[in-house]
Protein backbone atom coordinates (compact mmCIF):
# COMPACT_ATOMS: atom_id res chain seq x y z
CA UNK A 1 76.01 65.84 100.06
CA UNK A 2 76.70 68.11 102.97
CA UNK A 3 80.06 69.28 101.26
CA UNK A 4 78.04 70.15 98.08
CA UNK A 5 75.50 72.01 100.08
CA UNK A 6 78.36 74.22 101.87
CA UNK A 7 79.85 75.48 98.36
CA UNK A 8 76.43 76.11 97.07
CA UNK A 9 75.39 78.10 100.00
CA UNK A 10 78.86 79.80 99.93
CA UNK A 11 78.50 81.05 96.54
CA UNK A 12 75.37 82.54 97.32
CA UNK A 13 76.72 84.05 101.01
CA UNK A 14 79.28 85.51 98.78
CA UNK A 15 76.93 87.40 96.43
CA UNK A 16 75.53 89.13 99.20
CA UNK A 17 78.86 89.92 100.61
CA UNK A 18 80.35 91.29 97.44
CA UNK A 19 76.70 93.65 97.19
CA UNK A 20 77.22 94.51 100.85
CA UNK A 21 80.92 95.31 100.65
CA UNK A 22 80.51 96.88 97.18
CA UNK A 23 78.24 99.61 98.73
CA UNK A 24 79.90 100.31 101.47
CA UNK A 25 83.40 100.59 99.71
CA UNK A 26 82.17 102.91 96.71
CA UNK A 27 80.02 105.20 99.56
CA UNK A 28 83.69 105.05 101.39
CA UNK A 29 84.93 106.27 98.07
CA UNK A 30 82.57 108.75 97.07
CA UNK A 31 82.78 110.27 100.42
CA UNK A 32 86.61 110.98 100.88
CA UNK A 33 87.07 111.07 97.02
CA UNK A 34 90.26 108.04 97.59
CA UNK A 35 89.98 104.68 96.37
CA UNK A 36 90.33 103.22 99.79
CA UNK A 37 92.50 99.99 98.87
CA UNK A 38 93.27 98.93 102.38
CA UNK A 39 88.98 97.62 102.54
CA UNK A 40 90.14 95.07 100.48
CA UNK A 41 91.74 93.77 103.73
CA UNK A 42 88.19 94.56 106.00
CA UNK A 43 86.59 92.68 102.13
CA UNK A 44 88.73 89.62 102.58
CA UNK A 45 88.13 88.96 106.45
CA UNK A 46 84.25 89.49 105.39
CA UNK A 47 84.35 86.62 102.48
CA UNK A 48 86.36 84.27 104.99
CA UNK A 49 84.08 84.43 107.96
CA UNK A 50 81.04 84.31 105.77
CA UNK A 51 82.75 81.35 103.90
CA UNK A 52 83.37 79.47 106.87
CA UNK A 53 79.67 80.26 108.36
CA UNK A 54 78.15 78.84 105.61
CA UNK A 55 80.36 75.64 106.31
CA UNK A 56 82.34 75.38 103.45
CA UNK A 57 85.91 73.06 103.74
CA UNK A 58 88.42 75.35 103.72
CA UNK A 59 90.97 74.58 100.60
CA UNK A 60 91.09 75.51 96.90
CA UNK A 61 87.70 75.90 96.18
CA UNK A 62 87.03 78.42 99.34
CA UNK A 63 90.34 80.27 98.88
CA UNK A 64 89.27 80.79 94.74
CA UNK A 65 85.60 82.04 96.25
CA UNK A 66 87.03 83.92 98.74
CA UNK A 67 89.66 85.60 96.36
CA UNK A 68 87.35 85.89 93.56
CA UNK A 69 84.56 87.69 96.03
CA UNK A 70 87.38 90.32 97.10
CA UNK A 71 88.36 90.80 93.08
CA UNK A 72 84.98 91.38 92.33
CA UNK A 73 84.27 93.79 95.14
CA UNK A 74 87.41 96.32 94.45
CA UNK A 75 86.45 96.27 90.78
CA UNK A 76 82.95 96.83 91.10
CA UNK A 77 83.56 99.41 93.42
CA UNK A 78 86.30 101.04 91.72
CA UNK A 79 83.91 101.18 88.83
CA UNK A 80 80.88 102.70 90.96
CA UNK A 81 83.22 105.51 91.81
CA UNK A 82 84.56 106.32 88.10
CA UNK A 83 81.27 106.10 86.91
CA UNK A 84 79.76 108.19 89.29
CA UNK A 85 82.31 110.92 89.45
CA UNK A 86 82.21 110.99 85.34
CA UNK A 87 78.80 111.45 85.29
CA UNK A 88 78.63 114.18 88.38
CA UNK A 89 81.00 116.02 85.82
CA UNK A 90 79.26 115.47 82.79
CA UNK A 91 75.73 116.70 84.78
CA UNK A 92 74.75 113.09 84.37
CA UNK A 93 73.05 110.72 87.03
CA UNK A 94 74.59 107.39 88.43
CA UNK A 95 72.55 105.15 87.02
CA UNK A 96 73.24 106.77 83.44
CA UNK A 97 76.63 107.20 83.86
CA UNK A 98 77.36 103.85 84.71
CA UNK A 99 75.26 102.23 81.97
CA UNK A 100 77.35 103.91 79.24
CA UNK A 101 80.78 103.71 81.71
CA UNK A 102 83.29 101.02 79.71
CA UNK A 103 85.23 98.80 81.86
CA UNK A 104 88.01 99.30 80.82
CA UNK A 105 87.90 103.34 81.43
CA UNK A 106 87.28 102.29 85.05
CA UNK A 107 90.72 100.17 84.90
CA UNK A 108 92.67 102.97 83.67
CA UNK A 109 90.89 105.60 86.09
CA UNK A 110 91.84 102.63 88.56
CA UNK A 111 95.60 102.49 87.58
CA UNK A 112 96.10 106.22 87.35
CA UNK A 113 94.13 107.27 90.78
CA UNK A 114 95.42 103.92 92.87
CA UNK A 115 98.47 104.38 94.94
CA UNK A 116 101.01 101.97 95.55
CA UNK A 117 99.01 101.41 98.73
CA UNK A 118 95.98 100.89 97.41
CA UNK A 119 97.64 97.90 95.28
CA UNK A 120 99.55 96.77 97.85
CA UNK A 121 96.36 96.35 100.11
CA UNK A 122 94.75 94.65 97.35
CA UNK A 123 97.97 91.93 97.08
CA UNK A 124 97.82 91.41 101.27
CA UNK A 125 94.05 90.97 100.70
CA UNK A 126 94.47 88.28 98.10
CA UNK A 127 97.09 86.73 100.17
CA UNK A 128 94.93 86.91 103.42
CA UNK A 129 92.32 84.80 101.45
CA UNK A 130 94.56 82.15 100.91
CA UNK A 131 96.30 81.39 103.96
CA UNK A 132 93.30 82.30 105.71
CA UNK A 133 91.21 79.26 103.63
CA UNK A 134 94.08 77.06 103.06
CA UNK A 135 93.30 73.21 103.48
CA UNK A 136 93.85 72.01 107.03
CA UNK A 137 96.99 69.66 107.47
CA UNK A 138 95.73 66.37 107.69
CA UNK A 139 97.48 64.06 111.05
């Protein structure tokens, strides 16, 4: 039962870190008008020490949730800043600009404004997750 209890309050611990990370990486964004890939390496630490706080085994499921948290947080944020910087052009606010803002025009903004760096922070990130949460050997 304990183990069970550890994922569930993982999940949740990682919904607040992708909304905490998320506004911090778009305001990041919005303020030095980069995409800032290398917080997906500041995004990944975050999910693993919150992860591991909330007492989850480290091992598949924790490096997936930990993975999946820093995904979520570079795309959401990447789409905050598209969105927002569309509408500021169009003389439209946020909140409206993001409503009508299609995913997949915040993927191609994404690919054509992200430098190699930003990708290749995104790739250590990912990687970080998983050694970082990998399964204890067992002796």
């Amino acid at each position: 039962m304990q183990a069970r209890n550890g994922y569930w309050l993982g999940l949740v611990v990682m919904l607040a870190a992708v909304a905490a990370m998320t506004a911090l990486w778009s305001a990041i964004n919005l303020h030095n008008g980069h995409l800032n890939g290398w917080l997906a390496l500041p995004t990944a630490l975050d999910a693993v020490l919150l992860l591991r706080l909330a007492g989850t085994r480290r091992g598949p499921v924790s490096q997936l949730l930990a993975s999946m948290a820093t995904l979520v947080t570079a795309g959401i944020a990447v789409w905050i800043t598209a969105g927002t910087r569309i509408g500021r052009v169009m003389g439209m606010s946020p909140a409206d600009s993001l409503q009508r803002m299609d995913p997949m025009l915040a993927l191609e903004i994404a690919k054509q404004a992200g430098t190699r760096w930003d990708w290749l922070a995104l790739l250590l990130a990912l990687g970080l997750c998983l050694w970082l949460q990998r399964a204890k050997p067992t002796t």
